[in-house]
PDB file of N, CA and C in Angstrom:
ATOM      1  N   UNK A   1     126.199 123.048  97.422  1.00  0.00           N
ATOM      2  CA  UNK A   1     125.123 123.308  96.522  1.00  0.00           C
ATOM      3  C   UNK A   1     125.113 124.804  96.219  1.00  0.00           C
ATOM      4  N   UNK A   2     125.240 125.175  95.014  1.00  0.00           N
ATOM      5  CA  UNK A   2     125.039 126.436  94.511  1.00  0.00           C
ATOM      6  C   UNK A   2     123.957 127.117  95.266  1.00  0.00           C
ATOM      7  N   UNK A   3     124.204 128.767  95.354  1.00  0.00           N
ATOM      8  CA  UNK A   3     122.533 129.209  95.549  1.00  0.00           C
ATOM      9  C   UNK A   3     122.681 130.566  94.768  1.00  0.00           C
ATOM     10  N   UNK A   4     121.210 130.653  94.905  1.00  0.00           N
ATOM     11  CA  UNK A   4     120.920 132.302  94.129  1.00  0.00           C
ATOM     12  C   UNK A   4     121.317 133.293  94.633  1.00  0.00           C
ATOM     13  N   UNK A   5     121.398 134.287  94.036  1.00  0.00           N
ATOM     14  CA  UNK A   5     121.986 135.431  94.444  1.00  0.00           C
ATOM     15  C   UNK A   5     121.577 136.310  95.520  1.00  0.00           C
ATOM     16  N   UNK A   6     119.720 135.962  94.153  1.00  0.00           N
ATOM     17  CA  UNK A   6     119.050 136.754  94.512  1.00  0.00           C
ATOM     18  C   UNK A   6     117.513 136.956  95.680  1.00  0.00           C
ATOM     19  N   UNK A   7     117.752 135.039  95.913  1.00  0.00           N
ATOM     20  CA  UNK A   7     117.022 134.738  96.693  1.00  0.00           C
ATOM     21  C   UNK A   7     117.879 134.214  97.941  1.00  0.00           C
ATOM     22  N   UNK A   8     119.166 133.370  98.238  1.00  0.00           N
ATOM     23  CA  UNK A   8     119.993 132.786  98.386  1.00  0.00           C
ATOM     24  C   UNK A   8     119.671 131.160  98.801  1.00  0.00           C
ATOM     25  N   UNK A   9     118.504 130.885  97.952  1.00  0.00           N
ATOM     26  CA  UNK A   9     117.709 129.181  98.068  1.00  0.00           C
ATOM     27  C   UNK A   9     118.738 128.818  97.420  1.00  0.00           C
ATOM     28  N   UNK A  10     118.913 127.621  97.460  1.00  0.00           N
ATOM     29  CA  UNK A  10     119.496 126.408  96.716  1.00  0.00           C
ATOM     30  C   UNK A  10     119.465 126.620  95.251  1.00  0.00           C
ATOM     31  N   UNK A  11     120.072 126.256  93.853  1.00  0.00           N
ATOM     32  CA  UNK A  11     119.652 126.581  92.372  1.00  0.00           C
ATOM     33  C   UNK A  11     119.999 125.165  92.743  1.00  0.00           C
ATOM     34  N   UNK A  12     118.492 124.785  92.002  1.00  0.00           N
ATOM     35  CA  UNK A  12     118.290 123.369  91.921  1.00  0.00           C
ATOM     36  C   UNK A  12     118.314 123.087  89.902  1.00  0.00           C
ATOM     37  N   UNK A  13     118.052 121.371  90.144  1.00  0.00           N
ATOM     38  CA  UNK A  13     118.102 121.001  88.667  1.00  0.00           C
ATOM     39  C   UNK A  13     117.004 121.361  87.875  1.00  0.00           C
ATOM     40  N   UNK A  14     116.540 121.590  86.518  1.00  0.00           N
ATOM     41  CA  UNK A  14     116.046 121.980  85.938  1.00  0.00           C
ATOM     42  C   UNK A  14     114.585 121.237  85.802  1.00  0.00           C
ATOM     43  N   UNK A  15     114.909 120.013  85.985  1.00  0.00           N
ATOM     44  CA  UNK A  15     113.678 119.069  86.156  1.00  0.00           C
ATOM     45  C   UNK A  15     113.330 119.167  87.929  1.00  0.00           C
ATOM     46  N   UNK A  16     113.993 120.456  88.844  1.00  0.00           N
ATOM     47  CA  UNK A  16     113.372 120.225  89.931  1.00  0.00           C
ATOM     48  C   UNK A  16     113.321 121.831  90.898  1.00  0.00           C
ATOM     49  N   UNK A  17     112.961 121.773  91.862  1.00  0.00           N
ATOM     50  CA  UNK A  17     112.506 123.113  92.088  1.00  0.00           C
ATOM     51  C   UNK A  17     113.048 122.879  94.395  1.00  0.00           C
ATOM     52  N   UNK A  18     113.006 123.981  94.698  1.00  0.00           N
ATOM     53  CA  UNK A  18     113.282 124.353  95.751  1.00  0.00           C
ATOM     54  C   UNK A  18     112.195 124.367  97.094  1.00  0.00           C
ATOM     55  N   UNK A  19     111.606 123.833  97.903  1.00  0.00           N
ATOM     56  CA  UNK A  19     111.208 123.637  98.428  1.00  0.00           C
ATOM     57  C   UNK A  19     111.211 123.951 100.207  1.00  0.00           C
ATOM     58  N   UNK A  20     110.677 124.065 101.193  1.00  0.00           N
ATOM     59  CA  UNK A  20     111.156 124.138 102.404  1.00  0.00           C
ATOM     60  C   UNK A  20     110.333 122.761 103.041  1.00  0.00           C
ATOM     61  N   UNK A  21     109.753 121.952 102.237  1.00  0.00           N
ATOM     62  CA  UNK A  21     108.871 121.001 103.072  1.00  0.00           C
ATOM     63  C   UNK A  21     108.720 120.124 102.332  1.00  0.00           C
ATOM     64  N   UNK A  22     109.657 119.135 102.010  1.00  0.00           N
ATOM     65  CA  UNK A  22     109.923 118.429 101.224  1.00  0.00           C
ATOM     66  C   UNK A  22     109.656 116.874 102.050  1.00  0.00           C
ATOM     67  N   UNK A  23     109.869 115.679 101.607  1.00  0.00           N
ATOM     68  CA  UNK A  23     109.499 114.299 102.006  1.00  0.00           C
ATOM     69  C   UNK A  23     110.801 114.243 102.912  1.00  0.00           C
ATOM     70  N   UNK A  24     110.493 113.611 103.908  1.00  0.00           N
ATOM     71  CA  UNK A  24     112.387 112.939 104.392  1.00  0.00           C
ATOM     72  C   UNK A  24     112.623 111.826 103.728  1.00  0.00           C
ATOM     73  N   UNK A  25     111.700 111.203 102.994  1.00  0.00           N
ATOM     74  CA  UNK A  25     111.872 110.077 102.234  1.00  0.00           C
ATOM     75  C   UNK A  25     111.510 109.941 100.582  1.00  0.00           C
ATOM     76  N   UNK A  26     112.713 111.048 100.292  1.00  0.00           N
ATOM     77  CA  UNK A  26     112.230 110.702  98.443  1.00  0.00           C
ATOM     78  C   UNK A  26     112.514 109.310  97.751  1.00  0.00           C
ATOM     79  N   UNK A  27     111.447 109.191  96.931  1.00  0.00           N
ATOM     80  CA  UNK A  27     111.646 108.502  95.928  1.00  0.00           C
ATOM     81  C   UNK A  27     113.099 108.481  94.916  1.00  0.00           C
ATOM     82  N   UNK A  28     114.491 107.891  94.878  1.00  0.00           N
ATOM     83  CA  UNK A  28     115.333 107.742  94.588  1.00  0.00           C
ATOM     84  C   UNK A  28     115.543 106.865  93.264  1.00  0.00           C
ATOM     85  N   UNK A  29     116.326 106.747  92.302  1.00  0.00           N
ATOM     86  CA  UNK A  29     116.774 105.704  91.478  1.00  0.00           C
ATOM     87  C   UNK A  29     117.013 104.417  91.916  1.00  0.00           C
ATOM     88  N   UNK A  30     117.749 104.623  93.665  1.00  0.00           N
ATOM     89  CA  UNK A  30     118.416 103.142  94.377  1.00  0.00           C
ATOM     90  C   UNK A  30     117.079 102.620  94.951  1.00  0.00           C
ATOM     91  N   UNK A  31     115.773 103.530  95.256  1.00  0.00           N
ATOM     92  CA  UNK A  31     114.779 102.779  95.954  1.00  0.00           C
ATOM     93  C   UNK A  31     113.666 103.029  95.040  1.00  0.00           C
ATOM     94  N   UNK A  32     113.487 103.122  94.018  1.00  0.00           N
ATOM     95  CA  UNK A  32     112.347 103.136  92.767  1.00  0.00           C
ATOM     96  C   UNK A  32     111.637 101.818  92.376  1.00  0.00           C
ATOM     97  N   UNK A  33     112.068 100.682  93.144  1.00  0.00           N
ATOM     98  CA  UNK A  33     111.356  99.158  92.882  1.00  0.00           C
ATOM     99  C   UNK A  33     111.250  98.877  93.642  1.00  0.00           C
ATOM    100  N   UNK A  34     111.587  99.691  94.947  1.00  0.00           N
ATOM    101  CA  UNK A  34     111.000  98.798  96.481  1.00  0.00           C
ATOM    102  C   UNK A  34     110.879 100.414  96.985  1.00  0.00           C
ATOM    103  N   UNK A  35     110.011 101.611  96.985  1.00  0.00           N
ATOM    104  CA  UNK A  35     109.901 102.433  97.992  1.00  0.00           C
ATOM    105  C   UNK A  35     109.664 102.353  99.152  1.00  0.00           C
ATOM    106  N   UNK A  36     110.315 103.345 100.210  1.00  0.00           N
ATOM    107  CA  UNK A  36     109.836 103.319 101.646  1.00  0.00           C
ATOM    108  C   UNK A  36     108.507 102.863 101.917  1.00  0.00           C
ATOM    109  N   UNK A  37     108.307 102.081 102.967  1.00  0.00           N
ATOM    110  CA  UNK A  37     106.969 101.617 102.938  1.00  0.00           C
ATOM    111  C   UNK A  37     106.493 102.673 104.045  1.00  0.00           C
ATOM    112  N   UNK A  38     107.652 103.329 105.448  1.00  0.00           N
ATOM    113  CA  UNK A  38     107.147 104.206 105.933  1.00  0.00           C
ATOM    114  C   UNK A  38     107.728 105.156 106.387  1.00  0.00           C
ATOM    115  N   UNK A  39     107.650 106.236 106.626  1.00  0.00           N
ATOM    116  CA  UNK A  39     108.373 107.541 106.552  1.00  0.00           C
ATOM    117  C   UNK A  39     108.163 108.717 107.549  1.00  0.00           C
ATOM    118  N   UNK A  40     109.196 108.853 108.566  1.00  0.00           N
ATOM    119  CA  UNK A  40     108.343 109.927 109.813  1.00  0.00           C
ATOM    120  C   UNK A  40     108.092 111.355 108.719  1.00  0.00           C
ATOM    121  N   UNK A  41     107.777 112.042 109.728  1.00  0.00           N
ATOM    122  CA  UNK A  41     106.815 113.019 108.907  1.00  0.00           C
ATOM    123  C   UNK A  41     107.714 114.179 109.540  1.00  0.00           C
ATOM    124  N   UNK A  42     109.215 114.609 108.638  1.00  0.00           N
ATOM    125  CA  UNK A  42     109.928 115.891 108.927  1.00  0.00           C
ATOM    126  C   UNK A  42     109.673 116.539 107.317  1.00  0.00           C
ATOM    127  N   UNK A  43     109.819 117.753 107.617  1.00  0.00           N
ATOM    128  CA  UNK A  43     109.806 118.924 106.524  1.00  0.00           C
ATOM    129  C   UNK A  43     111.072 118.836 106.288  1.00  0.00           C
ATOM    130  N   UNK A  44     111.989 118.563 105.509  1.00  0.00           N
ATOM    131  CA  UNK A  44     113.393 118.778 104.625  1.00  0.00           C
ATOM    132  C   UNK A  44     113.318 119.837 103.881  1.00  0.00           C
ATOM    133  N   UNK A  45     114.249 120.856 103.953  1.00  0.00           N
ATOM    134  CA  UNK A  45     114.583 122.138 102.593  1.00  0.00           C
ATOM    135  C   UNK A  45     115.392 121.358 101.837  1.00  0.00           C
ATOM    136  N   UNK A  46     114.742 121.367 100.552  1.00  0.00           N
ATOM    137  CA  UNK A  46     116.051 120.843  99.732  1.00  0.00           C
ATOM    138  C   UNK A  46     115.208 121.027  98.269  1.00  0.00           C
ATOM    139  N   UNK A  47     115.607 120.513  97.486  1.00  0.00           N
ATOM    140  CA  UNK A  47     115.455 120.356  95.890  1.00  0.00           C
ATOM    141  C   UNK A  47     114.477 119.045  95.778  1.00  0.00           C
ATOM    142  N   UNK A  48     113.409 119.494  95.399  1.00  0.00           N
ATOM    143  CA  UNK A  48     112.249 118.530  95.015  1.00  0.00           C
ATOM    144  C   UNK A  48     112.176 117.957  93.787  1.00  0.00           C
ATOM    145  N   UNK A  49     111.614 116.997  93.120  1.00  0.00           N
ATOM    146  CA  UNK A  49     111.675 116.848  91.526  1.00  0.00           C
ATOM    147  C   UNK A  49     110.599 117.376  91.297  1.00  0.00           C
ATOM    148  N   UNK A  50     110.292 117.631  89.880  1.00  0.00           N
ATOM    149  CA  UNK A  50     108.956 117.889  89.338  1.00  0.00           C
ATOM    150  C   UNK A  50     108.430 116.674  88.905  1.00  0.00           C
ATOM    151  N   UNK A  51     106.641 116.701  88.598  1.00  0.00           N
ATOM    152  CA  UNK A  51     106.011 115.662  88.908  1.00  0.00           C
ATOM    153  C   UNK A  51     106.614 114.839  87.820  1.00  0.00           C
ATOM    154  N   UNK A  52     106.891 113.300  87.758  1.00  0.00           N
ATOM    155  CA  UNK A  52     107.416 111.997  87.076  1.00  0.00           C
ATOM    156  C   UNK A  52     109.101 112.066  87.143  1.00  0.00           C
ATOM    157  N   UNK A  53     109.477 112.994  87.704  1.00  0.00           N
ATOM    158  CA  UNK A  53     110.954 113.004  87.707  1.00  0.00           C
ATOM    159  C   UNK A  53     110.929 112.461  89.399  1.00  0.00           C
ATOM    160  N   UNK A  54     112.553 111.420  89.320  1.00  0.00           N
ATOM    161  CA  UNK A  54     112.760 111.669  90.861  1.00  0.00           C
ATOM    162  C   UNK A  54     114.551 111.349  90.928  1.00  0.00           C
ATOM    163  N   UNK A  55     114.290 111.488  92.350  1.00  0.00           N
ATOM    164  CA  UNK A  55     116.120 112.157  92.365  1.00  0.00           C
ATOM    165  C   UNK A  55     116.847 110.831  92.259  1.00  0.00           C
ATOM    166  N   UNK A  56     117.715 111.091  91.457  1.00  0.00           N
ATOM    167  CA  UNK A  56     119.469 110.133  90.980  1.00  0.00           C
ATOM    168  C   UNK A  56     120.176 109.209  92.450  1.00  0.00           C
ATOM    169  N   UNK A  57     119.767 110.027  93.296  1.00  0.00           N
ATOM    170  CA  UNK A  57     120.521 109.349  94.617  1.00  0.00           C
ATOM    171  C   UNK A  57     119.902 110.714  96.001  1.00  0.00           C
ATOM    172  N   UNK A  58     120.287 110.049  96.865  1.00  0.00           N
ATOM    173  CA  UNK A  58     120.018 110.955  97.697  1.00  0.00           C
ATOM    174  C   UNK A  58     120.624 111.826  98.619  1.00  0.00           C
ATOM    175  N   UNK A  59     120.534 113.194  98.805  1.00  0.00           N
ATOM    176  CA  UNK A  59     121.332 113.969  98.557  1.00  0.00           C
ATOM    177  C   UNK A  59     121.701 114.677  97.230  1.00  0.00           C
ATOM    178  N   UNK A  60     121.588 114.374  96.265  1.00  0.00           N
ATOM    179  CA  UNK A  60     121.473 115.119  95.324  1.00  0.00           C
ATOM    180  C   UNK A  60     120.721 115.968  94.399  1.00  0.00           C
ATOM    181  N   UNK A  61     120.983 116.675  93.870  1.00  0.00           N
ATOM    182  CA  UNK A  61     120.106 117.864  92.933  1.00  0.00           C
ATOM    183  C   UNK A  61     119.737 117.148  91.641  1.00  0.00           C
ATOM    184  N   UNK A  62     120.250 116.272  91.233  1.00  0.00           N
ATOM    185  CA  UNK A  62     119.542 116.192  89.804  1.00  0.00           C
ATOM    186  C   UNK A  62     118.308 114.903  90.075  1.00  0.00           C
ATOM    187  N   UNK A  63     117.365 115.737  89.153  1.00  0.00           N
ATOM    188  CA  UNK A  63     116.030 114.645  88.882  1.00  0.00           C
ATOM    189  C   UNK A  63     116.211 114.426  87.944  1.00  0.00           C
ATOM    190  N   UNK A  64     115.757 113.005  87.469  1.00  0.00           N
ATOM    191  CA  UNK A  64     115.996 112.354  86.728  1.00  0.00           C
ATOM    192  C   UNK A  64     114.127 111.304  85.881  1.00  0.00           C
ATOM    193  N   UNK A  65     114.027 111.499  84.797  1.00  0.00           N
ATOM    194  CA  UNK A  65     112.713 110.292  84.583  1.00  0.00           C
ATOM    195  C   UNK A  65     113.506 108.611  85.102  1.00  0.00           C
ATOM    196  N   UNK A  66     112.445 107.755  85.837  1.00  0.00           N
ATOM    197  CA  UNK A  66     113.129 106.804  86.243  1.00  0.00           C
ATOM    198  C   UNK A  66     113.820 105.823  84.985  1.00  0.00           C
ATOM    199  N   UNK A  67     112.924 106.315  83.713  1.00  0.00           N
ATOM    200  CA  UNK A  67     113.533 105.286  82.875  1.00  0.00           C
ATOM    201  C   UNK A  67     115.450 105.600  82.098  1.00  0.00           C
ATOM    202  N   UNK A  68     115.542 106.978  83.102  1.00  0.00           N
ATOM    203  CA  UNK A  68     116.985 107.221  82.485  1.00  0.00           C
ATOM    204  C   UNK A  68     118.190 107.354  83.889  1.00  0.00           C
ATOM    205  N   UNK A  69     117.724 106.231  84.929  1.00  0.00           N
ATOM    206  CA  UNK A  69     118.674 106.188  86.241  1.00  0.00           C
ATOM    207  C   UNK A  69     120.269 105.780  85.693  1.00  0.00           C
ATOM    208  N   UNK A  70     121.160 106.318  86.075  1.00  0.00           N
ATOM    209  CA  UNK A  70     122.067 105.576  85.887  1.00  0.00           C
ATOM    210  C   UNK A  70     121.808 103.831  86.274  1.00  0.00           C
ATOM    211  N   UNK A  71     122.608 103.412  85.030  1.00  0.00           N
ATOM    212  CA  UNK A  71     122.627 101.609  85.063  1.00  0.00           C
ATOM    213  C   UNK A  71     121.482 101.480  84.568  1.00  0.00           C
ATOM    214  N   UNK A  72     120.181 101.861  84.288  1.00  0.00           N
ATOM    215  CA  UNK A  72     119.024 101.388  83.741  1.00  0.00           C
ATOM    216  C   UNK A  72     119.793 100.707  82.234  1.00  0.00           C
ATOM    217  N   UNK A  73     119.297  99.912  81.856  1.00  0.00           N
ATOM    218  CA  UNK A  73     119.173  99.330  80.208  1.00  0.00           C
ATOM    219  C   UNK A  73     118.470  99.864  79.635  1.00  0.00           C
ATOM    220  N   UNK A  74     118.192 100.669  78.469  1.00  0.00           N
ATOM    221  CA  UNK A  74     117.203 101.019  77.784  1.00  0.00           C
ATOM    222  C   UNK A  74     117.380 100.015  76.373  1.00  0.00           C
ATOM    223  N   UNK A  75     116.038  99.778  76.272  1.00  0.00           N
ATOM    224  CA  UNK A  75     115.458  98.454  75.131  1.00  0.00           C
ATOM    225  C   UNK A  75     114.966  99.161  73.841  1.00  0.00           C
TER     226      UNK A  75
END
C-alpha cells in the first residue's frame, strides 16, 4: 500500500480516508447481503470508506457505492 510522504499513513482511495481505529469487521461487497452479525471489538489501521461507500473486498483500498460492486447487474 502506497503511503505519504509527508505523513507516512497509508494514501488511501478517494472515496476513503485513513484511520487508526477502524471496524475488524467492514462492511465488504462479498458480505453486503448478509453482514457480520458479530464482531470482537479490535481497532484496525487501515483505509476506511466514506459514509455510503464500502470496501470492494477485504484488504483492500478501494471503496466502492454498493450498487457498483464488481458482478453487480445494473438495471
Amino acid at each position: 500500500m502506497p503511503k505519504s510522504q509527508s505523513t507516512n499513513e497509508p494514501v488511501c482511495d478517494s472515496n476513503g480516508f485513513y484511520t487508526k481505529c477502524d471496524t475488524a469487521c467492514p462492511i465488504t461487497c462479498q458480505n453486503y447481503d448478509n453482514p457480520p452479525k458479530f464482531c470482537t471489538f479490535n481497532c484496525v489501521k487501515r483505509c476506511a470508506c466514506n459514509q455510503g461507500y464500502i470496501k470492494e473486498s477485504i484488504g483492500s483500498i478501494r471503496c466502492v457505492l454498493p450498487e457498483n460492486c464488481p458482478g453487480t447487474i445494473k438495471v
